[in-house]
Protein backbone atom coordinates (compact mmCIF):
# COMPACT_ATOMS: atom_id res chain seq x y z
CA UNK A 1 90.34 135.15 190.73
CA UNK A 2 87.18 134.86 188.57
CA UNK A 3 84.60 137.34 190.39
CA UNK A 4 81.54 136.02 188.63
CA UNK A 5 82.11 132.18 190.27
CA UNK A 6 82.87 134.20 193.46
CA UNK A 7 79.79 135.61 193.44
CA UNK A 8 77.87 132.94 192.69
CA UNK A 9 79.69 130.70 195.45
CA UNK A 10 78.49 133.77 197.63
CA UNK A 11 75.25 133.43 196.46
CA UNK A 12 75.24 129.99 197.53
CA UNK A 13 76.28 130.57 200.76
CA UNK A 14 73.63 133.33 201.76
CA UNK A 15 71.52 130.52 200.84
CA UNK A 16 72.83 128.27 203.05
CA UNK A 17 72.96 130.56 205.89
CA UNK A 18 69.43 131.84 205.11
CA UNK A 19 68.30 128.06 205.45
CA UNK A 20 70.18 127.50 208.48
CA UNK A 21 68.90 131.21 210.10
CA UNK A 22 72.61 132.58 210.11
CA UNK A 23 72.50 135.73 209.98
CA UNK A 24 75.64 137.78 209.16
CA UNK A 25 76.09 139.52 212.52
CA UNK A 26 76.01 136.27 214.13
CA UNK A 27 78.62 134.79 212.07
CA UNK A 28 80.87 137.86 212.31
CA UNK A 29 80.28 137.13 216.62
CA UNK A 30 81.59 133.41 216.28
CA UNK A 31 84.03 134.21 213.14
CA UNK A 32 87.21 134.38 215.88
CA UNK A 33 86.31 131.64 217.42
CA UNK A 34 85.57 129.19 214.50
CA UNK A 35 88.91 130.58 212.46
CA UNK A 36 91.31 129.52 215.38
CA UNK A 37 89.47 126.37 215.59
CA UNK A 38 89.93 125.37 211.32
CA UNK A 39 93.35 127.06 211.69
CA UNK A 40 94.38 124.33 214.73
CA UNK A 41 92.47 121.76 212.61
CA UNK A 42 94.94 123.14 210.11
CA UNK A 43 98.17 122.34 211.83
CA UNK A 44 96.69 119.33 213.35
CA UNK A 45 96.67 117.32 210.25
CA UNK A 46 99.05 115.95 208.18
CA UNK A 47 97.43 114.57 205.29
CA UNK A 48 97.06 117.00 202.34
CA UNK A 49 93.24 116.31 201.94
CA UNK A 50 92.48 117.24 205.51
CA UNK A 51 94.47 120.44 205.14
CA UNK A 52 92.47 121.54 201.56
CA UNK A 53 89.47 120.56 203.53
CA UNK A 54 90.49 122.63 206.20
CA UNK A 55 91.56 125.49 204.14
CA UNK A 56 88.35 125.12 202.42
CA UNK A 57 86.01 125.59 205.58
CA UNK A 58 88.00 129.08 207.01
CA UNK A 59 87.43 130.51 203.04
CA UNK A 60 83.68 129.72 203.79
CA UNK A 61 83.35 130.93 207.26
CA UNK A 62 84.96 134.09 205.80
CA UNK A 63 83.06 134.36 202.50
CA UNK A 64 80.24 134.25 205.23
CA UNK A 65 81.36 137.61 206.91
CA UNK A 66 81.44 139.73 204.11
CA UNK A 67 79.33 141.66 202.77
CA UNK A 68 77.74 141.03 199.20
CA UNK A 69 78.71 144.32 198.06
CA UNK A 70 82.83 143.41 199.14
CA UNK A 71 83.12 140.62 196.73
CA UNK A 72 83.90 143.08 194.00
CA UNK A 73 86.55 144.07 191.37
CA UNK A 74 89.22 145.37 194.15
CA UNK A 75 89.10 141.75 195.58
CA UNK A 76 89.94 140.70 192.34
CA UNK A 77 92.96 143.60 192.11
CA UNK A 78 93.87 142.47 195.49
CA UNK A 79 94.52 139.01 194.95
CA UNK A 80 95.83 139.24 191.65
CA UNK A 81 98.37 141.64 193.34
CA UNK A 82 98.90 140.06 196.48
CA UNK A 83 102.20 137.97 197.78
CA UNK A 84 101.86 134.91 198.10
CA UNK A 85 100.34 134.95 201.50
CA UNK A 86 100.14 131.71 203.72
CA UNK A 87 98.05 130.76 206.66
CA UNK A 88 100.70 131.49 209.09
CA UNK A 89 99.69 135.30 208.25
CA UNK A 90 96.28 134.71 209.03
CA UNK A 91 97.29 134.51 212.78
CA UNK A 92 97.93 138.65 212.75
CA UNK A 93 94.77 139.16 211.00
CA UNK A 94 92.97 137.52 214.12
CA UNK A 95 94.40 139.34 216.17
CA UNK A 96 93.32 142.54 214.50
CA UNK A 97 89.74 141.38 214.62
CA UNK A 98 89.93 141.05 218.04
CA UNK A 99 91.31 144.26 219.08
CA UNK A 100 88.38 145.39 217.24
CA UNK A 101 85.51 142.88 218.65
CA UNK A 102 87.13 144.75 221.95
CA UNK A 103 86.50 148.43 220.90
CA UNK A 104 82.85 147.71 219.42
CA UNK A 105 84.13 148.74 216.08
CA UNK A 106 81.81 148.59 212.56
CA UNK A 107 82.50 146.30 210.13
CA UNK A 108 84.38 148.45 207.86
CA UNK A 109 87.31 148.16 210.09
CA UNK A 110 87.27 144.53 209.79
CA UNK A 111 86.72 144.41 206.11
CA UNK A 112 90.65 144.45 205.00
CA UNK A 113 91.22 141.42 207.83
CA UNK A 114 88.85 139.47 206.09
CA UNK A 115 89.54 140.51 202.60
CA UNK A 116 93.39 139.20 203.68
CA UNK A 117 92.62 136.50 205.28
CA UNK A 118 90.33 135.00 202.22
CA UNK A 119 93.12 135.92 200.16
CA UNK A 120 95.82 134.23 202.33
CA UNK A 121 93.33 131.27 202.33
CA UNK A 122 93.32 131.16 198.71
CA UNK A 123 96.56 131.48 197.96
CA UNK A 124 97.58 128.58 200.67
CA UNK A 125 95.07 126.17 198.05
CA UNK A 126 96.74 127.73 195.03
CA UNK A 127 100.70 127.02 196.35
CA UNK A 128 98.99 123.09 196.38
CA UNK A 129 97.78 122.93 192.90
CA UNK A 130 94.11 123.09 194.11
CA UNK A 131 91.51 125.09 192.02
CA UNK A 132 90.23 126.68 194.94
CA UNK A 133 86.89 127.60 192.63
CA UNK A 134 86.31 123.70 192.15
CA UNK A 135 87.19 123.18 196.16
CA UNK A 136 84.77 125.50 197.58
CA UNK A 137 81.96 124.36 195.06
CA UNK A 138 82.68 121.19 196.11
CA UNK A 139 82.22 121.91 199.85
CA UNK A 140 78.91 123.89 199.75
CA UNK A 141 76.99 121.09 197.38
């Protein structure tokens, strides 16, 4: 993972949301919601463009829920490090987040979820010889 593009790409989309008046506990309210929707856009399509494009939006919408500060060095570590996770895993993930959107919880309960999740994200575009870097550029011009 190269953490300077990251951070730029985050840049870009603080931008975006700052534009669009999104703040970030908004998108962390609708973040359940919107994942199972790209995630049954996911399954719904067949054609491999559809799915990158797919795969493309949920690493945005969770780029968008994390916090500046989180796209650090020990993403980096954890990805390097990390199985090759697939979007099927994402599913348990969800369902973390909302046992916590039930018990009110801050977000440094969610922040492995989401770390996971990006990564699992990420990794799905790697296993189809996408540069995920290129692919998310791509999406926020």
């Amino acid at each position: 993972m190269n953490l300077e593009k990251m951070i730029e790409i985050k840049k870009r989309l603080n931008e975006w949301s700052n534009k669009n008046k999104l703040d970030i506990v908004w998108q962390r309210q609708t973040y359940l919601t919107d994942m199972l929707d790209k995630i049954h856009k996911y399954y719904l399509n067949n054609g491999e463009y559809e799915q990158i494009n797919s795969l493309c939006e949920m690493a945005i919408l969770t780029l968008c829920v994390i916090e500046d500060r989180d796209i650090n060095e020990e993403l980096v570590e954890n990805y390097e490090h990390s199985f090759i996770f697939k979007v099927n895993g994402v599913l348990g993930n969800l369902q973390a987040i909302a046992f916590y959107n039930q018990k009110n919880t801050n977000y440094s309960c969610y922040l492995n979820e989401y770390r996971s999740i990006l990564i699992s994200v990420l990794n799905e575009l790697d296993s189809l010889n996408m540069d995920y870097i290129k692919c998310l550029e791509e999406r926020i011009k």
